[in-house]
N, C-alpha and C. Protein backbone atom coordinates (compact mmCIF):
# COMPACT_ATOMS: atom_id res chain seq x y z
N UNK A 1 38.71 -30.08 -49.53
CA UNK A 1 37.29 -29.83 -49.30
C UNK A 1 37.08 -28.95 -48.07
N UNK A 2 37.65 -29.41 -46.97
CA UNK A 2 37.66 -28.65 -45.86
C UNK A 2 37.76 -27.22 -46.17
N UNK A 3 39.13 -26.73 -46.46
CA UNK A 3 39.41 -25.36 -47.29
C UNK A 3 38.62 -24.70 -47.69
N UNK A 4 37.97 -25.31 -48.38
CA UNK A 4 36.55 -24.65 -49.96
C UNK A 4 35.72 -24.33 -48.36
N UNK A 5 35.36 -25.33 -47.31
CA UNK A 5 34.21 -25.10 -46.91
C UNK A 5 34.54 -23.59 -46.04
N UNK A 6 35.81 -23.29 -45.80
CA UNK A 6 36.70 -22.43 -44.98
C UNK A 6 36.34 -20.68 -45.36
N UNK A 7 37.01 -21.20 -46.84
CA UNK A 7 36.67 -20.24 -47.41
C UNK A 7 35.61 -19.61 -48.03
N UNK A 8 34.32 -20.66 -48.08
CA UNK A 8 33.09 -20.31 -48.11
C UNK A 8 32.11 -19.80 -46.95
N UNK A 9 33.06 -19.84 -46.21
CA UNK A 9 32.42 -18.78 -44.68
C UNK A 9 33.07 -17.39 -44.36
N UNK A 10 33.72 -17.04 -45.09
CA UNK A 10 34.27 -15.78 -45.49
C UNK A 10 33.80 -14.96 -46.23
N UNK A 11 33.36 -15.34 -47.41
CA UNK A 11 32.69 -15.00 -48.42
C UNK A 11 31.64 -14.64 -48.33
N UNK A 12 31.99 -13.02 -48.83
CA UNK A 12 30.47 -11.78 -48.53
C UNK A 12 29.27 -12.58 -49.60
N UNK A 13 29.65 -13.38 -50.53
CA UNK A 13 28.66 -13.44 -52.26
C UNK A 13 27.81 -14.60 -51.41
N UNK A 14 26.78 -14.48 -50.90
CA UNK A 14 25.83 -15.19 -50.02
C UNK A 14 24.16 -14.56 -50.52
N UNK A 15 23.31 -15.66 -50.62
CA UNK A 15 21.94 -14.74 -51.06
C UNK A 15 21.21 -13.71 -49.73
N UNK A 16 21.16 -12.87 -50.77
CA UNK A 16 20.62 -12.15 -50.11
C UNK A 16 21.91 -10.61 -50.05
N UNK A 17 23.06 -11.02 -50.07
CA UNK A 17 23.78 -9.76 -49.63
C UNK A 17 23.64 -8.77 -50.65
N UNK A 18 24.10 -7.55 -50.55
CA UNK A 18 23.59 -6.26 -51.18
C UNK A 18 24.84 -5.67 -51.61
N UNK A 19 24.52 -5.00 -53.32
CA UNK A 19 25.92 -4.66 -54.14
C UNK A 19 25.69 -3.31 -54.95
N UNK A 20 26.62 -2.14 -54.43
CA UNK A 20 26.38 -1.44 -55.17
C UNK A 20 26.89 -1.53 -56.71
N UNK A 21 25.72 -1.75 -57.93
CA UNK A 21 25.96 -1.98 -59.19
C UNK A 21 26.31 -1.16 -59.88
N UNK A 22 27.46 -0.97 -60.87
CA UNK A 22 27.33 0.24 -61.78
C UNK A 22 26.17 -0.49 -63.27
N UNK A 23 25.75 0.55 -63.48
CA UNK A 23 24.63 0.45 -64.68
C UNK A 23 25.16 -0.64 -66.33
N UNK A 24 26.54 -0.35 -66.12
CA UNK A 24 26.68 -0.73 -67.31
C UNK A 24 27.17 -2.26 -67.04
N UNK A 25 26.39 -2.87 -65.81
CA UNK A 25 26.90 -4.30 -66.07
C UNK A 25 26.05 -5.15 -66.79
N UNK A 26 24.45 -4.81 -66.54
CA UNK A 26 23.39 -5.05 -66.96
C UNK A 26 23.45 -5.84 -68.51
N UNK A 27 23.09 -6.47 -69.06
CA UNK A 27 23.14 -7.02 -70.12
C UNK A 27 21.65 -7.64 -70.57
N UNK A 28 20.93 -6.91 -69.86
CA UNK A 28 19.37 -7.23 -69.77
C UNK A 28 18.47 -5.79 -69.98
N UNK A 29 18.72 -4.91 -70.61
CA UNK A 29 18.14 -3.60 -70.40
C UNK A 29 17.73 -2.08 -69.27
N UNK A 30 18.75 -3.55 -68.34
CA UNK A 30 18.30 -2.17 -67.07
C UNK A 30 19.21 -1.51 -67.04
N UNK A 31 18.50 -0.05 -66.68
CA UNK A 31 19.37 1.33 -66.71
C UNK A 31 20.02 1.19 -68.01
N UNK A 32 19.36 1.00 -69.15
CA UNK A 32 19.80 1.53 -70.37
C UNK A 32 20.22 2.94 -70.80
N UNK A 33 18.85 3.44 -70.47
CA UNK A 33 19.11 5.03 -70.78
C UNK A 33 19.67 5.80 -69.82
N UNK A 34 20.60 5.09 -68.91
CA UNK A 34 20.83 6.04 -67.44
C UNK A 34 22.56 5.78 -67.90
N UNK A 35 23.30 6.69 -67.33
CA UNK A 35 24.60 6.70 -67.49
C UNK A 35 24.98 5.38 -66.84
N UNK A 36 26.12 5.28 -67.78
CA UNK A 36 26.71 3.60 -67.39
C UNK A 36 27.63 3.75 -65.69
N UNK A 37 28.07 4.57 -65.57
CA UNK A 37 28.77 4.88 -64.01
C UNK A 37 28.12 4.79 -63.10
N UNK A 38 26.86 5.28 -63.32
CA UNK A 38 26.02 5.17 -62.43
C UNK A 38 25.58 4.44 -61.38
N UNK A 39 24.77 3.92 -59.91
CA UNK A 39 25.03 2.91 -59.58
C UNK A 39 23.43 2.62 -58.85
N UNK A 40 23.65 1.29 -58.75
CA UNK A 40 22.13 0.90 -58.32
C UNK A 40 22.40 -0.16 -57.69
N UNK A 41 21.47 -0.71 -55.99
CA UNK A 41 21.40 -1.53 -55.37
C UNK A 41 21.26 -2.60 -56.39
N UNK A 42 21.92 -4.05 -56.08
CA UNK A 42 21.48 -5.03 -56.47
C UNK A 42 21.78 -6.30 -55.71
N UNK A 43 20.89 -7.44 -55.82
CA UNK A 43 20.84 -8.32 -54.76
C UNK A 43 21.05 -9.76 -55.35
N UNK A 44 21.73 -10.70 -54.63
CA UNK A 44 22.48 -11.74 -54.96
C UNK A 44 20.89 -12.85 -54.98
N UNK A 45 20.64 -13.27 -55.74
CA UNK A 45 19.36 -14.22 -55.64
C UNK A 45 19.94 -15.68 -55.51
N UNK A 46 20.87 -15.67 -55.76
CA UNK A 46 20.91 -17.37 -55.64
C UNK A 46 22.59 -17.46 -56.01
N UNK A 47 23.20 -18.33 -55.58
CA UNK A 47 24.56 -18.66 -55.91
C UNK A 47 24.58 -19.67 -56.35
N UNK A 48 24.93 -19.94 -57.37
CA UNK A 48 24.88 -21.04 -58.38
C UNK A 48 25.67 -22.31 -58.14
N UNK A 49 25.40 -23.55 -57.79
CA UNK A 49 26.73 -24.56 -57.82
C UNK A 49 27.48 -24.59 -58.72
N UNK A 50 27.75 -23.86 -59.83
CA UNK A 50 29.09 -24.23 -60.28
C UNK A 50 30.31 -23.10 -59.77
N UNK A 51 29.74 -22.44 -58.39
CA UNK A 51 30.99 -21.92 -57.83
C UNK A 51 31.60 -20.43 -58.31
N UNK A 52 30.81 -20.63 -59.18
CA UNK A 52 31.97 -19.39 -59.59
C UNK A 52 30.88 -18.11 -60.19
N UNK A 53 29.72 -18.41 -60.54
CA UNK A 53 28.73 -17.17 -61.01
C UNK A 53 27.69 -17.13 -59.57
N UNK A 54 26.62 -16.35 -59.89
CA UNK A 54 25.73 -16.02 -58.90
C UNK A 54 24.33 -15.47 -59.86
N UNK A 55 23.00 -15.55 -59.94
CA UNK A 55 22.01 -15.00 -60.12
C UNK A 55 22.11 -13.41 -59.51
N UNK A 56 22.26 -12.56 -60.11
CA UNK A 56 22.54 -11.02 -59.38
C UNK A 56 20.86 -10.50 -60.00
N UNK A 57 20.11 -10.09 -59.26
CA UNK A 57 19.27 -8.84 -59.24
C UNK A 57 18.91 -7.28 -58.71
N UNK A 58 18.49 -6.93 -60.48
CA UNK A 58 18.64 -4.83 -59.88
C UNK A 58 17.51 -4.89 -59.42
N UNK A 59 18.11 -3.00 -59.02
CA UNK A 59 16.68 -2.73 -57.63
C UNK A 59 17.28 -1.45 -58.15
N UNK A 60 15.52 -0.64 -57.73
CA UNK A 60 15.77 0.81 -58.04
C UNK A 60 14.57 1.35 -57.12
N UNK A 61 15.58 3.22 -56.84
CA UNK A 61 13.91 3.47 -56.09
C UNK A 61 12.83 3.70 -56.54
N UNK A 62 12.29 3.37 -57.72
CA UNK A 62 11.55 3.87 -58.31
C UNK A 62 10.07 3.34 -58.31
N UNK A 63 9.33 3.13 -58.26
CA UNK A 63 8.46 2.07 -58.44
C UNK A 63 8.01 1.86 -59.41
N UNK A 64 7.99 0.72 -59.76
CA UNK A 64 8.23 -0.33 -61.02
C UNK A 64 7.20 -1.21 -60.95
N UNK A 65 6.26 -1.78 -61.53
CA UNK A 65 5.55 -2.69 -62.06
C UNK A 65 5.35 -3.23 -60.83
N UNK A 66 4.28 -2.87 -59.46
CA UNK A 66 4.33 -3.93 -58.41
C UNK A 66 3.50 -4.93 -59.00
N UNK A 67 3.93 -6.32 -57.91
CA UNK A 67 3.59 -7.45 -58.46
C UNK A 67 4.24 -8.50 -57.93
N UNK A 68 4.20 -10.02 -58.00
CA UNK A 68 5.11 -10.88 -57.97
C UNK A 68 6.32 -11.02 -58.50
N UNK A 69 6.86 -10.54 -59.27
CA UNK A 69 8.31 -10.24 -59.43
C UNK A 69 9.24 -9.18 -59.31
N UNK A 70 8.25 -8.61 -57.87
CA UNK A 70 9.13 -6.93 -57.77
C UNK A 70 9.15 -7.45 -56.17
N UNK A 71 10.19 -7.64 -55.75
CA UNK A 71 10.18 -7.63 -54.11
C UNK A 71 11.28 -6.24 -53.48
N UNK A 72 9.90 -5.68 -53.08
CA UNK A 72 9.99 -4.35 -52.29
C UNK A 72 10.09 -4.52 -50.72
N UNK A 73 11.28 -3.83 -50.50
CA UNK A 73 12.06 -3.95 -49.42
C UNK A 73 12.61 -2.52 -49.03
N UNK A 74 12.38 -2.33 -47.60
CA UNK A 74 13.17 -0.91 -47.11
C UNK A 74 14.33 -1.22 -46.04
N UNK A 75 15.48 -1.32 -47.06
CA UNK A 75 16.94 -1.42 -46.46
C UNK A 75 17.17 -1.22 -45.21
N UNK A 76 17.56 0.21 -44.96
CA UNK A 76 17.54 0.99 -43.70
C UNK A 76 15.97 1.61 -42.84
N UNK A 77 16.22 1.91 -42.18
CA UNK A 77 15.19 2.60 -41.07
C UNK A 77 14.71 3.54 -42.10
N UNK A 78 15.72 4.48 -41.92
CA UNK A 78 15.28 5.52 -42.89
C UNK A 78 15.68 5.73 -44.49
N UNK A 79 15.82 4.69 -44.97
CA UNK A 79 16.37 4.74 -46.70
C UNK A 79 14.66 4.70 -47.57
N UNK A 80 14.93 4.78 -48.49
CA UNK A 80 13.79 4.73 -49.50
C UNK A 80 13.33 2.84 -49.71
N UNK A 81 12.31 2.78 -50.12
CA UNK A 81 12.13 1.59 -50.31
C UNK A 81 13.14 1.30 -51.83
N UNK A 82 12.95 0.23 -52.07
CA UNK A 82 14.27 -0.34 -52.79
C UNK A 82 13.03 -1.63 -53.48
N UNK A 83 13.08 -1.43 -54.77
CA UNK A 83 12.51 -2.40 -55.95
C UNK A 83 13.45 -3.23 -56.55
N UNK A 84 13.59 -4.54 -56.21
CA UNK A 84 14.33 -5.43 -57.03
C UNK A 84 13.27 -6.31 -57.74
N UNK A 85 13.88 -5.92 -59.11
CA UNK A 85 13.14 -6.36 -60.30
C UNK A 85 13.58 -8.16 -60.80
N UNK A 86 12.74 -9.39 -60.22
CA UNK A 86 13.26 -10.03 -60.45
C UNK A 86 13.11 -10.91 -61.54
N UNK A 87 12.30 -10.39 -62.35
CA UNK A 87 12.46 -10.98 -64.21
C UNK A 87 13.70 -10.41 -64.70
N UNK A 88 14.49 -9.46 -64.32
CA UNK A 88 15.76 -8.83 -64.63
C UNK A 88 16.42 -9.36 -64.18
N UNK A 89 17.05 -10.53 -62.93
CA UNK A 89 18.10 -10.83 -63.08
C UNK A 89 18.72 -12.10 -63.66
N UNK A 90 20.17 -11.63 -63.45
CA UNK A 90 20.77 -11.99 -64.61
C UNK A 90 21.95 -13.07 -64.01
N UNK A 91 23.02 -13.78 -65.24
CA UNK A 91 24.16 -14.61 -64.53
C UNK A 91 25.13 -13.50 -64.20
N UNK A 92 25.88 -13.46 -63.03
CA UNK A 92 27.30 -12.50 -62.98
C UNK A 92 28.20 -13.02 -62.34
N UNK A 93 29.40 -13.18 -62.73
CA UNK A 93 30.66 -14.04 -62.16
C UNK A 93 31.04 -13.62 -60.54
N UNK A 94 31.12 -14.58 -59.90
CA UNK A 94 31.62 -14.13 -58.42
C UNK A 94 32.41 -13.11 -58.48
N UNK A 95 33.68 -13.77 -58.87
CA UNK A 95 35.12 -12.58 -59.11
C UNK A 95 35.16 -11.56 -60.04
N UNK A 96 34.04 -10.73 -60.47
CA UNK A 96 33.46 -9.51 -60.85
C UNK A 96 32.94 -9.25 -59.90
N UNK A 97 31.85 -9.50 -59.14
CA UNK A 97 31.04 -9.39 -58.00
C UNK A 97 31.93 -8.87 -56.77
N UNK A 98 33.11 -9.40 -56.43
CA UNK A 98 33.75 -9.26 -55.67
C UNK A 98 34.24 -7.99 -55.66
N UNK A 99 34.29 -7.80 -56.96
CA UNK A 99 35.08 -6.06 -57.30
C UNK A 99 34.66 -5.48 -57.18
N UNK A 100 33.05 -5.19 -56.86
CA UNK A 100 32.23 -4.41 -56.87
C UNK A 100 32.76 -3.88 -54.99
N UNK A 101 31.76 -2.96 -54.83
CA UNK A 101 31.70 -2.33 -53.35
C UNK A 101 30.36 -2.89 -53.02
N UNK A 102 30.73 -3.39 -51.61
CA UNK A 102 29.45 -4.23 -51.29
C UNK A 102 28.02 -2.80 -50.43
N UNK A 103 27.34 -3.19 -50.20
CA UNK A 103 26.10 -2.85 -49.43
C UNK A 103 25.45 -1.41 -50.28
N UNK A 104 24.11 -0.88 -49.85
CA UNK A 104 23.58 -0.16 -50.01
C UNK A 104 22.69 0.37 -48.54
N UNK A 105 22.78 1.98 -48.63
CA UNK A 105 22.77 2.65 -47.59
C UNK A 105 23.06 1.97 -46.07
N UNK A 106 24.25 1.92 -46.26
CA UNK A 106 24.85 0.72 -45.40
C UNK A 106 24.49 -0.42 -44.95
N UNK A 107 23.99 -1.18 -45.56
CA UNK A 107 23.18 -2.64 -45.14
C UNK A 107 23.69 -3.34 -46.40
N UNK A 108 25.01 -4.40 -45.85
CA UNK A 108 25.15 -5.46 -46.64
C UNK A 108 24.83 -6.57 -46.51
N UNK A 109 23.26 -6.83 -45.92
CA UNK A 109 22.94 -7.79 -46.24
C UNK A 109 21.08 -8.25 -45.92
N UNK A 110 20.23 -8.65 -46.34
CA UNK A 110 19.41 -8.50 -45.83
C UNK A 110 19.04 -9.01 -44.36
N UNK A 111 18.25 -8.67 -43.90
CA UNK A 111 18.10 -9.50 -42.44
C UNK A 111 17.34 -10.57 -42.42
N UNK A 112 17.15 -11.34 -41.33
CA UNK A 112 16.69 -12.96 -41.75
C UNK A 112 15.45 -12.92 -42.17
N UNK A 113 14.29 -11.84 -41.30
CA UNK A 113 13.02 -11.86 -42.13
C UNK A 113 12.73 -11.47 -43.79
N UNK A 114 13.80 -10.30 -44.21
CA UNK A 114 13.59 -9.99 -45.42
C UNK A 114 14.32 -11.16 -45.89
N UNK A 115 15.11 -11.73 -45.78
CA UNK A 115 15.89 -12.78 -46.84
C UNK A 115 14.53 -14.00 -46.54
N UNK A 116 13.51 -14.22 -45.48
CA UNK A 116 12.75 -15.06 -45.57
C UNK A 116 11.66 -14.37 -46.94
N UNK A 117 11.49 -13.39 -46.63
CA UNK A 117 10.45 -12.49 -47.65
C UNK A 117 10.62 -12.89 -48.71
N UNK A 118 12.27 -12.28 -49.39
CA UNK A 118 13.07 -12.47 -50.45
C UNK A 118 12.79 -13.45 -51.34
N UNK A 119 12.98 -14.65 -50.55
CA UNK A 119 13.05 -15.94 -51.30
C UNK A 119 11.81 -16.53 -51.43
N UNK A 120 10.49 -16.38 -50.46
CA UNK A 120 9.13 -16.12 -50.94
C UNK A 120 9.05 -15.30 -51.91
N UNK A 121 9.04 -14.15 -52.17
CA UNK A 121 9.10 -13.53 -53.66
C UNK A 121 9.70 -14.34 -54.48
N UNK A 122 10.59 -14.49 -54.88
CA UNK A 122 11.51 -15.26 -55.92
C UNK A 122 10.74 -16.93 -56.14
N UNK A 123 9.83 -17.08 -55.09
CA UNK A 123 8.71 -18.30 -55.33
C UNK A 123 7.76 -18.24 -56.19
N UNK A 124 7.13 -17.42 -55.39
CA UNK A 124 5.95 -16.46 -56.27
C UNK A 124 6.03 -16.35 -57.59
N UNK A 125 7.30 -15.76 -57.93
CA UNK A 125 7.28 -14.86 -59.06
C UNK A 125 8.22 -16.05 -60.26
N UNK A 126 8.77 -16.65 -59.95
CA UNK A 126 9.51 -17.78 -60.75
C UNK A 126 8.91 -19.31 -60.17
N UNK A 127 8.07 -19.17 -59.75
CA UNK A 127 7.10 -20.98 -59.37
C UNK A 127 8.17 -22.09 -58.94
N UNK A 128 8.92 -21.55 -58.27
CA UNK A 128 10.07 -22.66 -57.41
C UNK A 128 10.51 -22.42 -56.21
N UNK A 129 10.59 -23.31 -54.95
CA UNK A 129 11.25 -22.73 -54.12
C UNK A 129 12.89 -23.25 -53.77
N UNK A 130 13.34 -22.43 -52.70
CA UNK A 130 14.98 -22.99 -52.76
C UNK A 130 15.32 -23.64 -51.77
């Protein structure tokens, strides 16, 4: 037990941290029509107790349907704002996750006010808190 707890303080897959996605992981319609290589911020919403998946949500710069299930966030100082769409996300296995390359415009992770924001959105917009 100790171990697990060891190695769970190592471990980048924490809510809130930031993943550059390629398009074709999606299994929910996002970035359908966009090349599958392609890549798009996406954000860890919740880590699941059974250890081994995570709630992953996309984000794009685009603006998308504002509202309670779009929590809009500007990464960097100077990056674009960043739309994570959170009726889109989805289950994705840690150890896929891991393979990925972590952060977007260098920020792997949100900071404590946006991860407070974050998870207010994800209230809002799914009627639960965590």
């Amino acid at each position: 037990m100790a171990l697990r707890i060891i190695l769970d303080n190592f471990s980048k897959v924490t809510v809130g941290s930031i993943w550059a996605a390629p398009n074709y992981i999606w299994n929910n319609g996002f970035a359908r029509n966009l090349h599958g290589l392609g890549y798009h911020p996406a954000i860890v919403e919740k880590v699941k107790k059974d250890g081994i998946s995570v709630q992953l949500t996309p984000g794009t710069s685009k603006t998308y349907k504002i509202g309670s299930c779009v929590f809009v966030v500007k990464l960097a100082r100077f990056s674009r704002k960043s739309n994570f769409l959170l009726k889109l996300s989805m289950p994705y296995l840690i150890e896929d996750l891991e393979a990925l390359s972590t952060g977007w415009d260098n920020v792997q992770c949100l900071s404590e006010n946006q991860l407070h924001d974050f998870q207010t959105q994800i209230a809002f917009c799914k009627g639960h808190t965590r």
